[in-house]
C-alpha atoms as a PDB file:
ATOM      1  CA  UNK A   1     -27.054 -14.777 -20.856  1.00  0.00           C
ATOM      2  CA  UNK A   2     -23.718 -14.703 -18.983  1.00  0.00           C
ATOM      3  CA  UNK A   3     -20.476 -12.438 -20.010  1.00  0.00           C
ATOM      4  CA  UNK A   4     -17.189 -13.429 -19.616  1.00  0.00           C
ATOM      5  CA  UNK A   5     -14.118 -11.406 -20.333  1.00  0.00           C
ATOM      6  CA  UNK A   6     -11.375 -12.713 -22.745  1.00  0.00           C
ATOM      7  CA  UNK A   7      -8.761 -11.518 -24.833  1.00  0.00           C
ATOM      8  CA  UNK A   8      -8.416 -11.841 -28.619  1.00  0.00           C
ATOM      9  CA  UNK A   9      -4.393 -13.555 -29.399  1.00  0.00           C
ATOM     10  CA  UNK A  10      -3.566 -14.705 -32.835  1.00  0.00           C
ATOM     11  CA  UNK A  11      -6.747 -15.353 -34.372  1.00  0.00           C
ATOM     12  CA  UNK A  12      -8.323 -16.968 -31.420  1.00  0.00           C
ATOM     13  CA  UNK A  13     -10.455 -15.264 -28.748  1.00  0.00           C
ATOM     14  CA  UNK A  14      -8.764 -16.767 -25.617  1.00  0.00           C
ATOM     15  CA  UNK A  15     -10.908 -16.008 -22.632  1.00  0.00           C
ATOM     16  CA  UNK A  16      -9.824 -15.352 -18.552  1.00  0.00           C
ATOM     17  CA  UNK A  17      -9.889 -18.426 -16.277  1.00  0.00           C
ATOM     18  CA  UNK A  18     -11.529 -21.512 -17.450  1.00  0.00           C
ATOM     19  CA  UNK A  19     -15.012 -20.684 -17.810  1.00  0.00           C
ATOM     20  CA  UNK A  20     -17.729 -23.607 -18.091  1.00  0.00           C
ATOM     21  CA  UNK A  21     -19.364 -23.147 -21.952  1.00  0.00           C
ATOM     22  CA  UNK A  22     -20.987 -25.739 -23.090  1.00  0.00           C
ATOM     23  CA  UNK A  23     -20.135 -27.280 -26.411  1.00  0.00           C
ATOM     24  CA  UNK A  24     -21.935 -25.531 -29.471  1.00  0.00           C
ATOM     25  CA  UNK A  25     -23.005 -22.483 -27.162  1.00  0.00           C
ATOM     26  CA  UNK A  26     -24.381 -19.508 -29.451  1.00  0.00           C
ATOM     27  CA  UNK A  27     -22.027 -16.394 -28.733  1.00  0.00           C
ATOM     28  CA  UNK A  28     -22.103 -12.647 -28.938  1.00  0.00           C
ATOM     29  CA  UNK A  29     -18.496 -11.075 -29.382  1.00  0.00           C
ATOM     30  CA  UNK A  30     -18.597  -7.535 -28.597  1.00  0.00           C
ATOM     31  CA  UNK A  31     -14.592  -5.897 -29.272  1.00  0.00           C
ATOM     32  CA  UNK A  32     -14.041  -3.634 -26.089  1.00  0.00           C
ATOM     33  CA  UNK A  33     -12.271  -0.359 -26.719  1.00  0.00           C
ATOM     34  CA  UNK A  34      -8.825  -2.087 -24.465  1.00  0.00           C
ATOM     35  CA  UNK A  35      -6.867   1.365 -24.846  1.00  0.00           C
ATOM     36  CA  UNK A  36      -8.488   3.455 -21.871  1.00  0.00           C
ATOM     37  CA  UNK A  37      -8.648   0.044 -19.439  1.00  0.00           C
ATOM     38  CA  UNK A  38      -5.091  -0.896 -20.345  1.00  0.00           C
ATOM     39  CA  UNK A  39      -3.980   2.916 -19.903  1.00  0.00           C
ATOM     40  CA  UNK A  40      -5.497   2.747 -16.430  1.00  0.00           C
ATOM     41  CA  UNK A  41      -4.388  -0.455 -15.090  1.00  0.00           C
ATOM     42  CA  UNK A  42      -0.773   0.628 -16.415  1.00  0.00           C
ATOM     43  CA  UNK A  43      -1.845   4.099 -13.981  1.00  0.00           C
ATOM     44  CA  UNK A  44      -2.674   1.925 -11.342  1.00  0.00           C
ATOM     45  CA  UNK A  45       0.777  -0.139 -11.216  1.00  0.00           C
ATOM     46  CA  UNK A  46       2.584   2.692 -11.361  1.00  0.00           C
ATOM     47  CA  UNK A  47       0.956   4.422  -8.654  1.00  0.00           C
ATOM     48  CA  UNK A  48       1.285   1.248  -6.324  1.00  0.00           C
ATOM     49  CA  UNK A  49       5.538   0.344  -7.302  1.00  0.00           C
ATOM     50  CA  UNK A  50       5.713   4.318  -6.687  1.00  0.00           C
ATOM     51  CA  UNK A  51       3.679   3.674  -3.412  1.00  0.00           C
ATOM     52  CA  UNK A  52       6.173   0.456  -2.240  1.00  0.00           C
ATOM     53  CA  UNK A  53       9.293   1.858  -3.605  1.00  0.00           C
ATOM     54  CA  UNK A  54       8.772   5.153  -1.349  1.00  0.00           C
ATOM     55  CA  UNK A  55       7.527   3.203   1.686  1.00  0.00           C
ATOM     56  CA  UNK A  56      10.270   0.474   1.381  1.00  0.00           C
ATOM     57  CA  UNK A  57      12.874   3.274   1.069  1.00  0.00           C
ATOM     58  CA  UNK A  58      11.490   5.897   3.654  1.00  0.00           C
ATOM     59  CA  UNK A  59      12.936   6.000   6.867  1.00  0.00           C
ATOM     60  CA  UNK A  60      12.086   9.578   7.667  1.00  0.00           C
ATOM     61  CA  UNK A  61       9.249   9.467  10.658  1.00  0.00           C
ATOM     62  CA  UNK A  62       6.069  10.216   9.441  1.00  0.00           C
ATOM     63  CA  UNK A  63       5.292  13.924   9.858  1.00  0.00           C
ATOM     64  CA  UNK A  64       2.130  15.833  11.352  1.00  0.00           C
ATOM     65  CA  UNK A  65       0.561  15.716   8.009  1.00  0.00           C
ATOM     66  CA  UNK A  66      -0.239  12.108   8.776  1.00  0.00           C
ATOM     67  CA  UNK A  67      -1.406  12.086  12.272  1.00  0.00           C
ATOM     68  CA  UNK A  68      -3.889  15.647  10.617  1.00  0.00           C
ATOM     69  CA  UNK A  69      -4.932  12.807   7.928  1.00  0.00           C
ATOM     70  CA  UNK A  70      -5.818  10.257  10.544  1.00  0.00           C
ATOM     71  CA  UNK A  71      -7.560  12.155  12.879  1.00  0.00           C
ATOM     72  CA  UNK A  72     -10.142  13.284   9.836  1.00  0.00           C
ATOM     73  CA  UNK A  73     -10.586   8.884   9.764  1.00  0.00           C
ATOM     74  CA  UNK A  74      -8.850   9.404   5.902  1.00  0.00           C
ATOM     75  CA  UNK A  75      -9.734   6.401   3.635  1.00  0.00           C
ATOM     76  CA  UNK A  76      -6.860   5.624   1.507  1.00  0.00           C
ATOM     77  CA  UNK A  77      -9.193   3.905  -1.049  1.00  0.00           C
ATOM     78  CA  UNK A  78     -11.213   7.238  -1.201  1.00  0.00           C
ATOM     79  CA  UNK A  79      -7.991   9.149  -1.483  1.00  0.00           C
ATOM     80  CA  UNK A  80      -6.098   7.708  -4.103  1.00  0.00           C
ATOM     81  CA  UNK A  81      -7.036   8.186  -7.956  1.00  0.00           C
ATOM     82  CA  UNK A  82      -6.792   4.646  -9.199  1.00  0.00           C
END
């Protein structure tokens, strides 16, 4: 069994890339609750324009905060709520 993730647009279930199904494959549509995914990818591209819009109009040296967040080896990947 393999899953592949589509989206359903006027009437026809459209799927992402260009997955190989063979012709006459048996499927199993399950309709995903989009709302919460859709909410947090819309969070996450927010957060990164807000992210290059302050770093592309900063030109303030970066304070002691930084250099304290650095020298603890901060992960921005752990750091960030995305």
């Amino acid at each position: 069994m393999q899953a592949y993730r589509a989206r359903y647009e006027r009437g026809r279930v459209v799927p992402f890339g260009n997955p190989a199904i063979p012709e006459g494959s048996s499927l199993i549509v399950t309709v995903l609750d989009d709302v919460s995914s859709e909410s947090a990818l819309i969070k996450q591209q927010s957060a990164v324009n807000d992210f290059l819009a302050n770093l592309q109009s900063s030109d303030e040296p970066l304070g002691s905060e930084f250099d304290e967040l650095i020298s603890q080896r901060f992960n921005i990947s752990r750091g960030l709520d995305l």
